[in-house]
N, C-alpha and C. Protein backbone atom coordinates (compact mmCIF):
# COMPACT_ATOMS: atom_id res chain seq x y z
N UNK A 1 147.99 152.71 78.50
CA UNK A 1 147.39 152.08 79.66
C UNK A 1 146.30 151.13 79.19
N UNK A 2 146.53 150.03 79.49
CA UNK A 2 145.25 149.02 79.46
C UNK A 2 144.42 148.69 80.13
N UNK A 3 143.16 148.68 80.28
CA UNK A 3 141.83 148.29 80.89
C UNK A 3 141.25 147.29 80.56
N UNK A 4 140.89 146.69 81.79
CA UNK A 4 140.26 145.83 81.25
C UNK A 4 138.59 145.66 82.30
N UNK A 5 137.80 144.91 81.61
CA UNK A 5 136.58 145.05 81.98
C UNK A 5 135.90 143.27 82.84
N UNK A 6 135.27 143.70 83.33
CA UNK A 6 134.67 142.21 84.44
C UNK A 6 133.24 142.32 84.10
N UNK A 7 132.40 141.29 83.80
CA UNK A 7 131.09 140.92 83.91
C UNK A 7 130.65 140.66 85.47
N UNK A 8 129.93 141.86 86.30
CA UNK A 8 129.78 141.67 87.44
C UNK A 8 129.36 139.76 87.82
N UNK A 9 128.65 139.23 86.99
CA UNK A 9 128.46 137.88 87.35
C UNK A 9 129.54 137.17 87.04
N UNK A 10 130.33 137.31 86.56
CA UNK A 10 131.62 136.09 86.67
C UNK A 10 132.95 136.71 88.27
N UNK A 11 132.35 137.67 88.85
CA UNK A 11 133.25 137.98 89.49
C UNK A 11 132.84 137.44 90.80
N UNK A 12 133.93 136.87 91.61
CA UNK A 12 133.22 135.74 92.69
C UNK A 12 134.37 136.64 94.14
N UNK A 13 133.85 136.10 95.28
CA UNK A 13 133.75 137.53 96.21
C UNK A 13 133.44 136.83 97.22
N UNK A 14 134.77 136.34 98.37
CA UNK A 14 134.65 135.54 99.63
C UNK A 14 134.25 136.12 100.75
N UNK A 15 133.01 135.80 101.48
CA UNK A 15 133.30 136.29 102.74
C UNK A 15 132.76 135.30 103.55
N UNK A 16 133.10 135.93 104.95
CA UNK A 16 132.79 134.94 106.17
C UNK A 16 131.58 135.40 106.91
N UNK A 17 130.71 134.36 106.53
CA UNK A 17 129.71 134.69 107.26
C UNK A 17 129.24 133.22 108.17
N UNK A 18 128.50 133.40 109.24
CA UNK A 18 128.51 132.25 109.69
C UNK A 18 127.29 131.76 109.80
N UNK A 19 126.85 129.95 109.99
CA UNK A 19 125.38 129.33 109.73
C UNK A 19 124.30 130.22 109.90
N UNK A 20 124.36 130.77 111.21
CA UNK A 20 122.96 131.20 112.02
C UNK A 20 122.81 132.06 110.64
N UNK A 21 123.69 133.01 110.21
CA UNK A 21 122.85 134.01 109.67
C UNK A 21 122.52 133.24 108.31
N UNK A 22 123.09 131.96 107.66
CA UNK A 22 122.86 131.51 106.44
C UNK A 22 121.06 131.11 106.49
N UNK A 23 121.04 130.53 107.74
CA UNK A 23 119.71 130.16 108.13
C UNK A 23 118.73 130.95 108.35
N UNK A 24 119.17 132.39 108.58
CA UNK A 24 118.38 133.46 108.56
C UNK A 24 118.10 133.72 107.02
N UNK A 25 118.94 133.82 106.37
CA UNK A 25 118.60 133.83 104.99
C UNK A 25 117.78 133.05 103.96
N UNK A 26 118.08 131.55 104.58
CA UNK A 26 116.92 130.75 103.91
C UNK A 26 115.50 131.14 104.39
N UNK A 27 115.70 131.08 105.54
CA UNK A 27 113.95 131.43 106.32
C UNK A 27 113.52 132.04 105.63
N UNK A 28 114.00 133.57 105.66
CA UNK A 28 113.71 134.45 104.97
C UNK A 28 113.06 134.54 103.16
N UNK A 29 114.06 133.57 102.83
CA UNK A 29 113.81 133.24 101.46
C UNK A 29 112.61 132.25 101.17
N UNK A 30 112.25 131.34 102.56
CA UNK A 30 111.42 130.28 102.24
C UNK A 30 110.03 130.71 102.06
N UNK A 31 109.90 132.39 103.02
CA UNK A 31 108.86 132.98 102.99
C UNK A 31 107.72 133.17 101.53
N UNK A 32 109.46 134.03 100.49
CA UNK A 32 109.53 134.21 99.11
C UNK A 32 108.83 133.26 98.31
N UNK A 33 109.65 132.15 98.46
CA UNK A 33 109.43 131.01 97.38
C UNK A 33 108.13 129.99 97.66
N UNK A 34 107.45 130.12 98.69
CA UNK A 34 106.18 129.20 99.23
C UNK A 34 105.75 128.59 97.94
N UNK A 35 104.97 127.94 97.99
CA UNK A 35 104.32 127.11 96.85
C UNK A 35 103.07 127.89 96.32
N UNK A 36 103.19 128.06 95.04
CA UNK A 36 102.46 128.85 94.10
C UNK A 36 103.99 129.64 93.30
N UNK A 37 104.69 130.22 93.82
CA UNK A 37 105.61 131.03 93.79
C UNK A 37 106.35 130.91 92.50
N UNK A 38 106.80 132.01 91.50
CA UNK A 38 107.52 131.86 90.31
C UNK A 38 108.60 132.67 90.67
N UNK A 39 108.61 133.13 91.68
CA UNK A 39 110.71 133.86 91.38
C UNK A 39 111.76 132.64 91.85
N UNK A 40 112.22 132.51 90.28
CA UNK A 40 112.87 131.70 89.87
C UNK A 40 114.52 131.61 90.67
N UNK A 41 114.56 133.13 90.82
CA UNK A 41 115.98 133.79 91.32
C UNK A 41 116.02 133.65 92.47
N UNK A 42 114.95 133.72 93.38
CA UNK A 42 115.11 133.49 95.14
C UNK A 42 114.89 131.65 95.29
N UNK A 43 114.56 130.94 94.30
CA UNK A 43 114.15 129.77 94.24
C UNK A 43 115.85 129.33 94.57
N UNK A 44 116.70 129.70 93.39
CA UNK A 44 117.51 129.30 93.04
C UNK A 44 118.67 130.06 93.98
N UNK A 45 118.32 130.85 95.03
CA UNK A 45 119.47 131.32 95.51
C UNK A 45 119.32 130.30 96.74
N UNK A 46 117.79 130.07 97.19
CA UNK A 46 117.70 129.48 98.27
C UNK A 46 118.36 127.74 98.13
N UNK A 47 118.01 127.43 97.13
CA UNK A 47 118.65 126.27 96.72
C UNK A 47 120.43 126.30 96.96
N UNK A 48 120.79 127.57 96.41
CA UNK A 48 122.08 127.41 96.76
C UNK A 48 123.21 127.58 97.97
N UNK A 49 121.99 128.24 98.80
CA UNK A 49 122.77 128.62 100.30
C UNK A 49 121.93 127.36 100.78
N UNK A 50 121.14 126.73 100.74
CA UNK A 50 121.11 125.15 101.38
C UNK A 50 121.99 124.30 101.07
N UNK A 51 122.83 124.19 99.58
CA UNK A 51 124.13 123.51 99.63
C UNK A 51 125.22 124.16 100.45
N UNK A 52 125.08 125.42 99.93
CA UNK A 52 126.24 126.19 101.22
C UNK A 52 126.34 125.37 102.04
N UNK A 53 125.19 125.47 103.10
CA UNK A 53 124.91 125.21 104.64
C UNK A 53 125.00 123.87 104.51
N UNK A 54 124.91 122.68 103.95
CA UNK A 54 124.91 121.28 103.89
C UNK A 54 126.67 120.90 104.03
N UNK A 55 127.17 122.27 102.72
CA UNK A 55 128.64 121.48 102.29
C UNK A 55 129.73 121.97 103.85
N UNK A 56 129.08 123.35 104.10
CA UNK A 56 130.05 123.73 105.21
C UNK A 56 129.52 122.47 107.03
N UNK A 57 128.47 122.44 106.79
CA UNK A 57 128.07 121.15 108.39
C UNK A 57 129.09 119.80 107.76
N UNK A 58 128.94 119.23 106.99
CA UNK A 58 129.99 118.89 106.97
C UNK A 58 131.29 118.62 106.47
N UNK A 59 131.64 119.73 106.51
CA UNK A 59 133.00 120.04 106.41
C UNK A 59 133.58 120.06 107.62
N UNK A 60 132.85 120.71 108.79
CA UNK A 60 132.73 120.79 110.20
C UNK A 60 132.88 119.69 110.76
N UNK A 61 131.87 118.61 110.35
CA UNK A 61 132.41 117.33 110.84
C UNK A 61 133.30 116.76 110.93
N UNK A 62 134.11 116.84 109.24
CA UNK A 62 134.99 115.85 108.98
C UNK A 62 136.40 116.47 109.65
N UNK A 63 136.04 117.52 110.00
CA UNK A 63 137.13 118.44 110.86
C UNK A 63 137.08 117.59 112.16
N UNK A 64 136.21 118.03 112.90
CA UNK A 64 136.19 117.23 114.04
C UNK A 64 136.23 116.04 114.36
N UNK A 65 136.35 115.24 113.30
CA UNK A 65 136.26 113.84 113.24
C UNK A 65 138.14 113.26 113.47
N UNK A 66 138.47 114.08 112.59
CA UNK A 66 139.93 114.49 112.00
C UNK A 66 140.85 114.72 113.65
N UNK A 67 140.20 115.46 114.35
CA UNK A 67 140.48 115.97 115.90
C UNK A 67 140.21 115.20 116.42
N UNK A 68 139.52 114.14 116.44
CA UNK A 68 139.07 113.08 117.46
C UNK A 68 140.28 112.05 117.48
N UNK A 69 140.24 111.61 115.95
CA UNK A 69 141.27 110.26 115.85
C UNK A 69 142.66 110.91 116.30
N UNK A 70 142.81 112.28 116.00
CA UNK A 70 144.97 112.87 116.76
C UNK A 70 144.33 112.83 118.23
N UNK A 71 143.95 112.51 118.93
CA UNK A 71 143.74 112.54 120.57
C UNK A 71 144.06 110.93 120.98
C-alpha cells in the first residue's frame, strides 16, 4: 500500500462563500492590521481577500454585461 503525504499549505480547498461575509472579514482584519501594526500574516491575508472581493465584483459584472448584450 502506498501513501502519500500533502504539505497542509500547498493544499487548496474551494468554498462558497459570499461578499457580505468577505467584507466582514476584511473589517475585521482592518481592525488587526491598523497602522503601527507588524502581523505580517493578517496584513497579507487582508490583502488577499481584497483581491478576492475586487476579482469576484467583477467577474459579476462582466457576467451581467454578457446578459445585457443576449437581450
Amino acid at each position: 500500500m502506498k501513501k502519500s503525504y500533502i504539505q497542509e499549505q500547498s493544499l487548496q480547498v474551494k468554498v462558497d462563500i459570499d461578499l457580505g461575509e468577505i467584507n466582514q472579514l476584511i473589517d475585521e482584519l482592518k481592525e488587526i492590521t491598523g497602522e503601527g501594526s507588524t502581523n505580517w500574516r493578517a496584513k497579507d491575508l487582508r490583502s488577499k481577500l481584497e483581491k478576492l472581493r475586487r476579482e469576484a465584483v467583477e467577474e459579476a459584472r462582466r457576467e451581467f454585461d454578457n446578459m445585457l448584450e443576449k437581450l
